[in-house]
N, C-alpha and C. Protein backbone atom coordinates (compact mmCIF):
# COMPACT_ATOMS: atom_id res chain seq x y z
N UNK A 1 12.43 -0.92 20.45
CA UNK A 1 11.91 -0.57 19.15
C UNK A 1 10.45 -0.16 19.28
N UNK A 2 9.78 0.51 18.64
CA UNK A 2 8.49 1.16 18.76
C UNK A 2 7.76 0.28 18.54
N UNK A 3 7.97 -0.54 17.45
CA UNK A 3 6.93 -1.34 16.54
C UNK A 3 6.29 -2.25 18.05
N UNK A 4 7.32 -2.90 18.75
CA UNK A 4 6.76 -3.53 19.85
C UNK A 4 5.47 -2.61 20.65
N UNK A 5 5.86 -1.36 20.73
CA UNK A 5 4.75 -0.23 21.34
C UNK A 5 3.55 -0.98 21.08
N UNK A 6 3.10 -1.37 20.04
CA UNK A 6 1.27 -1.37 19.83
C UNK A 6 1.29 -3.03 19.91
N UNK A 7 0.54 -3.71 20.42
CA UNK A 7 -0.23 -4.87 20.58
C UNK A 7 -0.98 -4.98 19.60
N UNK A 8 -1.48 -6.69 19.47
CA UNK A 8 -2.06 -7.41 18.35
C UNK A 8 -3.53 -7.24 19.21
N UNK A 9 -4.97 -7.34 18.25
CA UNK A 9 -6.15 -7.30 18.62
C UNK A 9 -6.19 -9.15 18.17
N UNK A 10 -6.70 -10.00 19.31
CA UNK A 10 -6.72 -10.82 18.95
C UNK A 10 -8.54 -11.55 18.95
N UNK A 11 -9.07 -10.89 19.61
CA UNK A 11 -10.53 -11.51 20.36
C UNK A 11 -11.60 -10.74 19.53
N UNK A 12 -12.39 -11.56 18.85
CA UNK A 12 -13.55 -10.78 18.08
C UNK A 12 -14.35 -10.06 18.72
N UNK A 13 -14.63 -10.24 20.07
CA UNK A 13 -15.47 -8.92 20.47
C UNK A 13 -14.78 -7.73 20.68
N UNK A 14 -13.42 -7.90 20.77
CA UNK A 14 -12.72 -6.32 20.68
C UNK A 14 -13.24 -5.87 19.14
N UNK A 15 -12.72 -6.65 18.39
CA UNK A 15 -12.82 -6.18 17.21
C UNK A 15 -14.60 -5.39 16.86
N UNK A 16 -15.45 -5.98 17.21
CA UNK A 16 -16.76 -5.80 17.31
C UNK A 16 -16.77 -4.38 18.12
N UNK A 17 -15.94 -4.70 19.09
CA UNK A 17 -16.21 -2.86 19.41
C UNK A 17 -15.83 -2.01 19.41
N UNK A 18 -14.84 -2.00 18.65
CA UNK A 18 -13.79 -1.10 17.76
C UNK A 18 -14.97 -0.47 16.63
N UNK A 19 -15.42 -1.48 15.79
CA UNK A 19 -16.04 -1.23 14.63
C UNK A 19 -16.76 -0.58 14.93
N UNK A 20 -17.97 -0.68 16.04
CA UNK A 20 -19.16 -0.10 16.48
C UNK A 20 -19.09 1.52 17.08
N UNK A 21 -17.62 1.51 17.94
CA UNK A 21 -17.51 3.16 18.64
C UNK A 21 -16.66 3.53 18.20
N UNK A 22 -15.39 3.17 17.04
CA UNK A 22 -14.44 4.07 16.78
C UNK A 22 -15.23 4.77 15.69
N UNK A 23 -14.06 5.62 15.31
CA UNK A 23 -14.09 6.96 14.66
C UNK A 23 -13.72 6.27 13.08
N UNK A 24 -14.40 6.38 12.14
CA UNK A 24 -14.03 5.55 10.52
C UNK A 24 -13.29 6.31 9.64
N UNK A 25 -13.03 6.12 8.68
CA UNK A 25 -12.37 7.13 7.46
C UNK A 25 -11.58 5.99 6.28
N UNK A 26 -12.28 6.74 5.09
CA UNK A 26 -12.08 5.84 4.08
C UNK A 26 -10.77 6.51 3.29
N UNK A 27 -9.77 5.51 2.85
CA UNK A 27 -9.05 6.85 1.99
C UNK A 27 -8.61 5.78 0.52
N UNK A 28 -7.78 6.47 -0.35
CA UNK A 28 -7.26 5.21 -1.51
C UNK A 28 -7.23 3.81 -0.74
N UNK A 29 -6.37 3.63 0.32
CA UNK A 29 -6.25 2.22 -0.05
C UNK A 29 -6.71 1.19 1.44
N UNK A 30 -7.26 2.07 2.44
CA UNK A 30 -8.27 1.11 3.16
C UNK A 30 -8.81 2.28 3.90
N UNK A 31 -10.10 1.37 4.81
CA UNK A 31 -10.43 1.82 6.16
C UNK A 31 -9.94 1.56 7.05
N UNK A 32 -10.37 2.79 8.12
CA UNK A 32 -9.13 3.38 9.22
C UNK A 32 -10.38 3.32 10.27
N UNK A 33 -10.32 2.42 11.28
CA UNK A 33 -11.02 2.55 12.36
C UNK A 33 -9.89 3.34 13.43
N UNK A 34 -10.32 4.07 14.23
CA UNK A 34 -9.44 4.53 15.45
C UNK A 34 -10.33 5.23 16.15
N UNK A 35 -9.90 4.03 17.85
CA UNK A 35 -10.57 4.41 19.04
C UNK A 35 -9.34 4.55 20.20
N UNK A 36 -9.78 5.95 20.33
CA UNK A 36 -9.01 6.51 21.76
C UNK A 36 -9.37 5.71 22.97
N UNK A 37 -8.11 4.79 23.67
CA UNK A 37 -8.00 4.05 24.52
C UNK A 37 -6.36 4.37 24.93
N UNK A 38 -6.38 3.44 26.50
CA UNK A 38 -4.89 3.32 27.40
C UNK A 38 -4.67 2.90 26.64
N UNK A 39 -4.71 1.75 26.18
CA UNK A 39 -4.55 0.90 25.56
C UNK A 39 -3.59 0.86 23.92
N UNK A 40 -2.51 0.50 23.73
CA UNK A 40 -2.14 0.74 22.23
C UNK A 40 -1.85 -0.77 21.30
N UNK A 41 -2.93 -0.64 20.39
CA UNK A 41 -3.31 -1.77 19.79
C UNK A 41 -3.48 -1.32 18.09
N UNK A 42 -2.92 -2.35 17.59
CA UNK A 42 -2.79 -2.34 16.32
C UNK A 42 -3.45 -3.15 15.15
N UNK A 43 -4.34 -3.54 14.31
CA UNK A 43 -4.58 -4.65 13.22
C UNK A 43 -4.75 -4.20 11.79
N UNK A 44 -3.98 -5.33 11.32
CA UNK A 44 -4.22 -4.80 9.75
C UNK A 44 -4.64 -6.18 9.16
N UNK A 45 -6.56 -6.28 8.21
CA UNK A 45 -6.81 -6.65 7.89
C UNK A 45 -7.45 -6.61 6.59
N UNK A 46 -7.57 -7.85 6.01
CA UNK A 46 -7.63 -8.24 4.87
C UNK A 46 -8.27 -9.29 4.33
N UNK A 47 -9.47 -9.01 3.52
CA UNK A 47 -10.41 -9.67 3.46
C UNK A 47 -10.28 -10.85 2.00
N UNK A 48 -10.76 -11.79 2.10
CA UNK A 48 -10.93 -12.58 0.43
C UNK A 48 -11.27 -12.33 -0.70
N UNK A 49 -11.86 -10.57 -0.48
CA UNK A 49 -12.40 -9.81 -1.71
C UNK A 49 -10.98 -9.29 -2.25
N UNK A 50 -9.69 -8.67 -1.58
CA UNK A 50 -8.64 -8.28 -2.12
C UNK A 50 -8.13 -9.29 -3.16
N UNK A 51 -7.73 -10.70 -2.78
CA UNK A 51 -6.72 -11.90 -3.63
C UNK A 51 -6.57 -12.77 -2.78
N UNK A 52 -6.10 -13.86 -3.35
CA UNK A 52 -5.53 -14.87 -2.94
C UNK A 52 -4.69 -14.25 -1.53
N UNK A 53 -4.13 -15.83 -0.85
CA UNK A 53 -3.21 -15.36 0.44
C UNK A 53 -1.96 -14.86 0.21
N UNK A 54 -1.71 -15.05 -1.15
CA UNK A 54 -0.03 -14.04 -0.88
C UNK A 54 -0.52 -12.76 -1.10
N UNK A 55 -1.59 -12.20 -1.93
CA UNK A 55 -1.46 -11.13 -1.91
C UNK A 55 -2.67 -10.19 -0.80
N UNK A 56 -3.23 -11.44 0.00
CA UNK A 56 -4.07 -10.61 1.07
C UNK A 56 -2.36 -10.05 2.24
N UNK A 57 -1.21 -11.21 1.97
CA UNK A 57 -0.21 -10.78 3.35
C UNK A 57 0.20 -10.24 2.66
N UNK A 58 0.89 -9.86 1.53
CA UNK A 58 1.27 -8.36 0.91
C UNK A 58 0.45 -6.72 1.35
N UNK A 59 -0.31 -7.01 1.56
CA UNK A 59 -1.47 -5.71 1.47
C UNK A 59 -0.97 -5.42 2.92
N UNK A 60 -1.52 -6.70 3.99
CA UNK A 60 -1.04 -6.54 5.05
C UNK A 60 -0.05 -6.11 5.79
N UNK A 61 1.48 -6.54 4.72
CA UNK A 61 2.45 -6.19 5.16
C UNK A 61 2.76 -4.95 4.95
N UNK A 62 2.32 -4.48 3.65
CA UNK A 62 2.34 -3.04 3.34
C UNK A 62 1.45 -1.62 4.12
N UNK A 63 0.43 -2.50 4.97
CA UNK A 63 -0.40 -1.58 5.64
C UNK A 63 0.69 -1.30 6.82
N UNK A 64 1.21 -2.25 7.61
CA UNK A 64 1.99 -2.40 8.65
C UNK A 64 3.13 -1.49 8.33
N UNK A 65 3.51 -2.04 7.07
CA UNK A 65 4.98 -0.85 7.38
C UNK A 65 4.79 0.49 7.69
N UNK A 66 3.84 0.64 6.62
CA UNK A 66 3.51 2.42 6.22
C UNK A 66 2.97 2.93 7.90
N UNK A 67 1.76 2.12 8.64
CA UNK A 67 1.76 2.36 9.74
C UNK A 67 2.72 2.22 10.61
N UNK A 68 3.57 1.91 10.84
CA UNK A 68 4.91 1.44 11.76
C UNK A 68 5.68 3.05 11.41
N UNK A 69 5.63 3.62 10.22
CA UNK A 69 6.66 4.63 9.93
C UNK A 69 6.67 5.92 10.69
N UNK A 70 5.10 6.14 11.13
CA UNK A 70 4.95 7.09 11.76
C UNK A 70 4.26 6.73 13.10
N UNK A 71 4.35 6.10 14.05
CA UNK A 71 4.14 5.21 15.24
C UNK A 71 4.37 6.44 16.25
N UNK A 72 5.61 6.64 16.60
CA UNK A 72 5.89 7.26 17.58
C UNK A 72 4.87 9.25 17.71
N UNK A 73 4.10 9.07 16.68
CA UNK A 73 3.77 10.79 16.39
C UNK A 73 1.41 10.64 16.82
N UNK A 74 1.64 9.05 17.04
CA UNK A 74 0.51 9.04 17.26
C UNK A 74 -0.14 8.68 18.51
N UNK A 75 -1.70 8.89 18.67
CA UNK A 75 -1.61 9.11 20.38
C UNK A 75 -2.40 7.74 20.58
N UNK A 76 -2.28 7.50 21.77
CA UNK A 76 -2.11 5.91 21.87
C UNK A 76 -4.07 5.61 21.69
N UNK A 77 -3.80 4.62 21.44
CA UNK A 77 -5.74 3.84 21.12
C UNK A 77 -5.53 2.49 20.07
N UNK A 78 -6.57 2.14 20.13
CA UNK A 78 -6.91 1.09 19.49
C UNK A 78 -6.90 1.13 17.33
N UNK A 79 -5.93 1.03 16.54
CA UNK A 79 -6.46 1.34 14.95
C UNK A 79 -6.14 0.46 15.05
N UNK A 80 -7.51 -0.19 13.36
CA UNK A 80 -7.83 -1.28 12.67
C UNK A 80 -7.72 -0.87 11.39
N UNK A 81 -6.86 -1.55 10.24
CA UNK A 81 -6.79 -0.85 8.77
C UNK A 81 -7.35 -2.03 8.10
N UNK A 82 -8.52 -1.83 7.12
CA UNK A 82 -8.91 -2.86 6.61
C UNK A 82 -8.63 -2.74 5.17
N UNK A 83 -7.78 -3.23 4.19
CA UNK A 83 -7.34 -2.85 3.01
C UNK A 83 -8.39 -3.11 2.09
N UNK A 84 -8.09 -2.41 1.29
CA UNK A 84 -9.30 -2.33 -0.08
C UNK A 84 -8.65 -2.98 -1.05
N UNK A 85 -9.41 -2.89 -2.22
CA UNK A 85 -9.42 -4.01 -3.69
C UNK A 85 -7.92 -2.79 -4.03
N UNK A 86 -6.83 -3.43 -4.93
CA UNK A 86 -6.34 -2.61 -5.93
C UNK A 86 -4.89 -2.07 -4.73
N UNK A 87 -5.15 -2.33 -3.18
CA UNK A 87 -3.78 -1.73 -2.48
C UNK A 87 -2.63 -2.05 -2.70
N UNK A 88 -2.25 -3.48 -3.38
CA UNK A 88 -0.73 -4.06 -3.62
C UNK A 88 -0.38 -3.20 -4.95
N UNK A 89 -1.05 -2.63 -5.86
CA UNK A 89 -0.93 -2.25 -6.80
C UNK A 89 -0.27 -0.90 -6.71
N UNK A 90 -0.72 -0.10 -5.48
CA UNK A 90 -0.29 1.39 -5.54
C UNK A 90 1.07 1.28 -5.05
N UNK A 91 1.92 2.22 -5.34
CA UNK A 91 3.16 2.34 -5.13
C UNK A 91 3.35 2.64 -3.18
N UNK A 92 4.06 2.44 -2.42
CA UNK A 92 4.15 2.67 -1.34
C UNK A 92 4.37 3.98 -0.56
N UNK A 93 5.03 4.83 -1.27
CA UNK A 93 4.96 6.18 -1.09
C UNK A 93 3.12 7.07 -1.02
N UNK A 94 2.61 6.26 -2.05
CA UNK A 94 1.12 6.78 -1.94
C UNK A 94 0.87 6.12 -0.83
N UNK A 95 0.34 4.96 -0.50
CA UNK A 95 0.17 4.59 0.40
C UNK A 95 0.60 5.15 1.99
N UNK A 96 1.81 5.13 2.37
CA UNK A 96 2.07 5.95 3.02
C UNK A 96 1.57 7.27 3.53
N UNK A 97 1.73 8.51 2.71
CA UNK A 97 0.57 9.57 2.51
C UNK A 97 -0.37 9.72 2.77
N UNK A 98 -1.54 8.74 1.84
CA UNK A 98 -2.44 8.70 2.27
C UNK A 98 -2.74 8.28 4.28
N UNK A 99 -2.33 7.16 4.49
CA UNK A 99 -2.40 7.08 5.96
C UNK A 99 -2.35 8.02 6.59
N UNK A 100 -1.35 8.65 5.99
CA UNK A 100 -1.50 9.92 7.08
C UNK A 100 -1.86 10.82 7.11
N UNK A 101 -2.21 11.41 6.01
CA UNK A 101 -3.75 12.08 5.51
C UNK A 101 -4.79 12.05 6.42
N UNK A 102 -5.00 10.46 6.40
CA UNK A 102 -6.44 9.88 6.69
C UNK A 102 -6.50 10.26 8.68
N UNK A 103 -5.40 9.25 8.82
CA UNK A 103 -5.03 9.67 10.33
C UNK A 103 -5.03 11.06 11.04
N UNK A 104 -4.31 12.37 10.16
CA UNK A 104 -4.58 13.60 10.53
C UNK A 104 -6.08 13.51 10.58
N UNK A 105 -6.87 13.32 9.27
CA UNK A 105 -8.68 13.85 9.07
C UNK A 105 -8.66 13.15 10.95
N UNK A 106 -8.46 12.32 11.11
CA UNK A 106 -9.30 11.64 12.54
C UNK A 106 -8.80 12.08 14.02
N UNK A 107 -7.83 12.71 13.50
CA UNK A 107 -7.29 14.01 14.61
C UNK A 107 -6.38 12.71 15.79
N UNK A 108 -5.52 11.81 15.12
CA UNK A 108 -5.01 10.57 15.82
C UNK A 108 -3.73 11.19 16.33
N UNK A 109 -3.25 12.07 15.52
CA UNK A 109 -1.40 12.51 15.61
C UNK A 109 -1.42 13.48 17.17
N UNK A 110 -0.40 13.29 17.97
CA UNK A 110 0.13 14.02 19.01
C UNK A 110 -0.60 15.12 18.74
């Protein structure tokens, strides 16, 4: 299955240097860090400004799918999606879209 393809970022100084040298982009419903690496690594985070914990792992889960849908079309590196205020709210089809919107702007796709 693909989804296995990308690895979890687990260590805060990765994360620290993701933030610092990747490539950013804001769109409706989060920020999109992505850094070209061997490496294929995945995180979707979610801060205490979104809601409570069911609906910070809603956001989460919804970032994941929409990213999972188009997996195989992207070139391998390190993305971090950090969801914004208001993402459980949009319908998933937007969501979707947008990602990949955002992902084309950062020139991520094959």
């Amino acid at each position: 299955m693909i989804i296995d393809r990308f690895g979890s970022i687990s260590d805060s100084k990765e994360f620290i240097y993701v933030y610092q040298n990747a490539k950013k982009w804001h769109c409706d419903c989060a920020v999109i860090y992505f850094l070209e690496s061997d490496t294929t690594k995945f995180a979707a985070v979610s801060s205490k400004k979104v809601g409570k914990a069911v609906i910070r792992n809603r956001t989460k889960r919804l970032l994941r799918s929409a990213f999972h849908s188009f997996t195989s079309e992207l070139k391998d590196g390190i993305y971090i999606m950090i969801a914004k205020v208001g993402l459980e709210k949009l319908p998933y089809a937007k969501i979707q879209k947008s990602l990949r919107w955002s992902l084309g702007k950062m020139d991520s796709f094959k």
